[in-house]
Protein backbone atom coordinates (compact mmCIF):
# COMPACT_ATOMS: atom_id res chain seq x y z
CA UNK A 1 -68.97 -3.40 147.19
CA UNK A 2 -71.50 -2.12 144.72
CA UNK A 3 -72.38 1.55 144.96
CA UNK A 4 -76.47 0.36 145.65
CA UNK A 5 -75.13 -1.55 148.71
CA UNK A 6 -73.28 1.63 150.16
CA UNK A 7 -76.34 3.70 149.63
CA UNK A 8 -79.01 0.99 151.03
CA UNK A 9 -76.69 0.60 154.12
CA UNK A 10 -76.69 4.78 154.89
CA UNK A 11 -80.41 4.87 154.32
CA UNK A 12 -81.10 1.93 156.84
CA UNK A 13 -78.64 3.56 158.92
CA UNK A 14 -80.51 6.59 158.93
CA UNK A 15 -83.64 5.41 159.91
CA UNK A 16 -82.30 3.22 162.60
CA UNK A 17 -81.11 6.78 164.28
CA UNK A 18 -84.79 8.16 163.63
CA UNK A 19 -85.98 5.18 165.39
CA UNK A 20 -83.67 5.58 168.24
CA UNK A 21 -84.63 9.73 168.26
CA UNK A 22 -87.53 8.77 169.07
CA UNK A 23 -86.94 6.38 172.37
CA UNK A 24 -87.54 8.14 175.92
CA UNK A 25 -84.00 9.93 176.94
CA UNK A 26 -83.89 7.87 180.11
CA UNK A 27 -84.74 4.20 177.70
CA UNK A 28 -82.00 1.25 178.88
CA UNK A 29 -82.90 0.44 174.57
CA UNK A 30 -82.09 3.70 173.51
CA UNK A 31 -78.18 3.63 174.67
CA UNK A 32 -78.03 0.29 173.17
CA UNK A 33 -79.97 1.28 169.53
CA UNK A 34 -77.94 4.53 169.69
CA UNK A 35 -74.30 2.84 170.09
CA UNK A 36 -75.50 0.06 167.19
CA UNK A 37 -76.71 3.17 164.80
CA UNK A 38 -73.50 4.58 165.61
CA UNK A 39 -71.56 1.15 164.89
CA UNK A 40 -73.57 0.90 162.02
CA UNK A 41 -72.63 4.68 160.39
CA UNK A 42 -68.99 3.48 160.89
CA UNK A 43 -69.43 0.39 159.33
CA UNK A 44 -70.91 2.33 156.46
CA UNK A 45 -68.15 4.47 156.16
CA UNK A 46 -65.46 2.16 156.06
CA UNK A 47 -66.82 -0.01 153.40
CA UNK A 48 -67.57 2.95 151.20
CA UNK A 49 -63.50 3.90 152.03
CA UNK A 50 -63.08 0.18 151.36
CA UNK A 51 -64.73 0.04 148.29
CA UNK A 52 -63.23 2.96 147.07
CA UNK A 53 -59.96 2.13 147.48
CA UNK A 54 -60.98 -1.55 145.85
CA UNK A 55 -62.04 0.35 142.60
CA UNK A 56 -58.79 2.34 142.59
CA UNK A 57 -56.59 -0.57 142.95
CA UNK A 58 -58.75 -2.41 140.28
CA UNK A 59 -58.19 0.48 138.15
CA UNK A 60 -54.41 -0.28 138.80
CA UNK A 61 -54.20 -4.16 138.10
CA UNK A 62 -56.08 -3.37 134.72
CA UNK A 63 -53.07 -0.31 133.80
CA UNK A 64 -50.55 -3.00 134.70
CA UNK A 65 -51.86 -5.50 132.43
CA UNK A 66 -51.94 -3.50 129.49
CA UNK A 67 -48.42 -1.88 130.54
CA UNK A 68 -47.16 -5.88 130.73
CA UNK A 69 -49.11 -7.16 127.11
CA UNK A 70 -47.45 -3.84 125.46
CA UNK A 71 -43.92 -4.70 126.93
CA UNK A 72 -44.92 -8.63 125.90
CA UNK A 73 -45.76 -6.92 122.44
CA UNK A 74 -42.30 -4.87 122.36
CA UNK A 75 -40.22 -8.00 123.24
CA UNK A 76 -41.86 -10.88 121.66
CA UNK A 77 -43.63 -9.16 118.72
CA UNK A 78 -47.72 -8.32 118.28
CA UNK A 79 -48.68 -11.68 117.18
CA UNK A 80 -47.51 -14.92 117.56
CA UNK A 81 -47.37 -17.37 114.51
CA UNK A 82 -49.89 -18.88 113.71
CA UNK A 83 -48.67 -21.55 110.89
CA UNK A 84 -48.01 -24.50 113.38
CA UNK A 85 -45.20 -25.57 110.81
CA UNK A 86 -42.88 -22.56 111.95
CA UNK A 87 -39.47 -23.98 113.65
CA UNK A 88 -37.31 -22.28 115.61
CA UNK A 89 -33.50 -23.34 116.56
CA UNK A 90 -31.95 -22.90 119.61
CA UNK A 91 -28.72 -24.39 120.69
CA UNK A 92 -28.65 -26.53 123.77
CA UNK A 93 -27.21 -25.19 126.71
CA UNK A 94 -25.23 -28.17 127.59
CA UNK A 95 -24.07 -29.89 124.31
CA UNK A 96 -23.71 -26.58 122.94
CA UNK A 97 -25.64 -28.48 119.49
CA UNK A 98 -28.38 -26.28 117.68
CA UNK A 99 -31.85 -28.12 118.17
CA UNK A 100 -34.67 -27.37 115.76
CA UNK A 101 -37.64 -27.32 116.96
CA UNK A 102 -41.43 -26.65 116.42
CA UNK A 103 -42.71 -23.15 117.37
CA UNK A 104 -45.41 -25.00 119.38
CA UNK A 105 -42.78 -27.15 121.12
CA UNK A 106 -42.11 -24.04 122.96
CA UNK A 107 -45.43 -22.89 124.18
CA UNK A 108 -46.24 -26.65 125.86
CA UNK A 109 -44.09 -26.45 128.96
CA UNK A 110 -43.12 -29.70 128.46
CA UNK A 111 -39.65 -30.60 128.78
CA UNK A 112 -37.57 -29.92 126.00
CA UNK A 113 -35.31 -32.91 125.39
CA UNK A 114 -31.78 -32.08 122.89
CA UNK A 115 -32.34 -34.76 120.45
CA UNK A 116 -28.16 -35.32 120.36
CA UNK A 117 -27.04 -35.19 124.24
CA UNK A 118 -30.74 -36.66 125.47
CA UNK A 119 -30.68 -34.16 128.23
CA UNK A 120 -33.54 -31.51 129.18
CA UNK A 121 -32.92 -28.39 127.86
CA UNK A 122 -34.74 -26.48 130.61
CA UNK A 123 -32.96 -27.94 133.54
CA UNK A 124 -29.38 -26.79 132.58
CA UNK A 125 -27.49 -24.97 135.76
């Protein structure tokens, strides 16, 4: 919830009480203005605890995310390459055969087929 929001909903809050101030003591209208302002200021308040809390745990997600690209970074290297002609050879997990591949091969998700046993690469147990 925006800030603005928060502050428009205490200001109508507050001049639904002055409304109700103003009532006759003894007014059937006035108990049921004065328990809505009331609701109202407590609605208020939790969505301005509610939107608190939303910015702090926004603030978190967006610390984790650069804590997860900077271990991404330590792991797989800053930059990935970009010459599309780059292979890379891993062996097959179940023919135990080194398969060279394309560096793009490996960013498709597609299944990665061992060009000597014909088997997916990805499903091995």
């Amino acid at each position: 919830m925006e800030k603005s929001t928060a502050s428009k909903l205490k200001k109508q809050t507050k001049a639904l009480e002055k409304l109700v101030a103003v009532l006759p003591k003894d007014d059937a209208y006035k108990k049921i203005f004065t328990a809505l302002s009331t609701f109202c200021a407590e609605m208020t308040a939790g969505l301005e605890r509610l939107s608190l809390a939303t910015d702090d745990l926004h603030e978190c997600v967006i610390e984790l995310c650069e804590d997860v690209c900077d271990i991404e970074d330590a792991v797989f290297g800053d930059e990935e390459p970009e010459d599309s002609d780059e292979m890379v050879e891993l062996t097959c997990p179940l023919c135990k055969k080194p398969v060279p591949l394309d560096y793009l091969d490996l960013s498709d998700e597609k299944r990665l087929i061992c060009p000597h046993c014909k088997k997916n690469m990805m499903e091995a147990e």
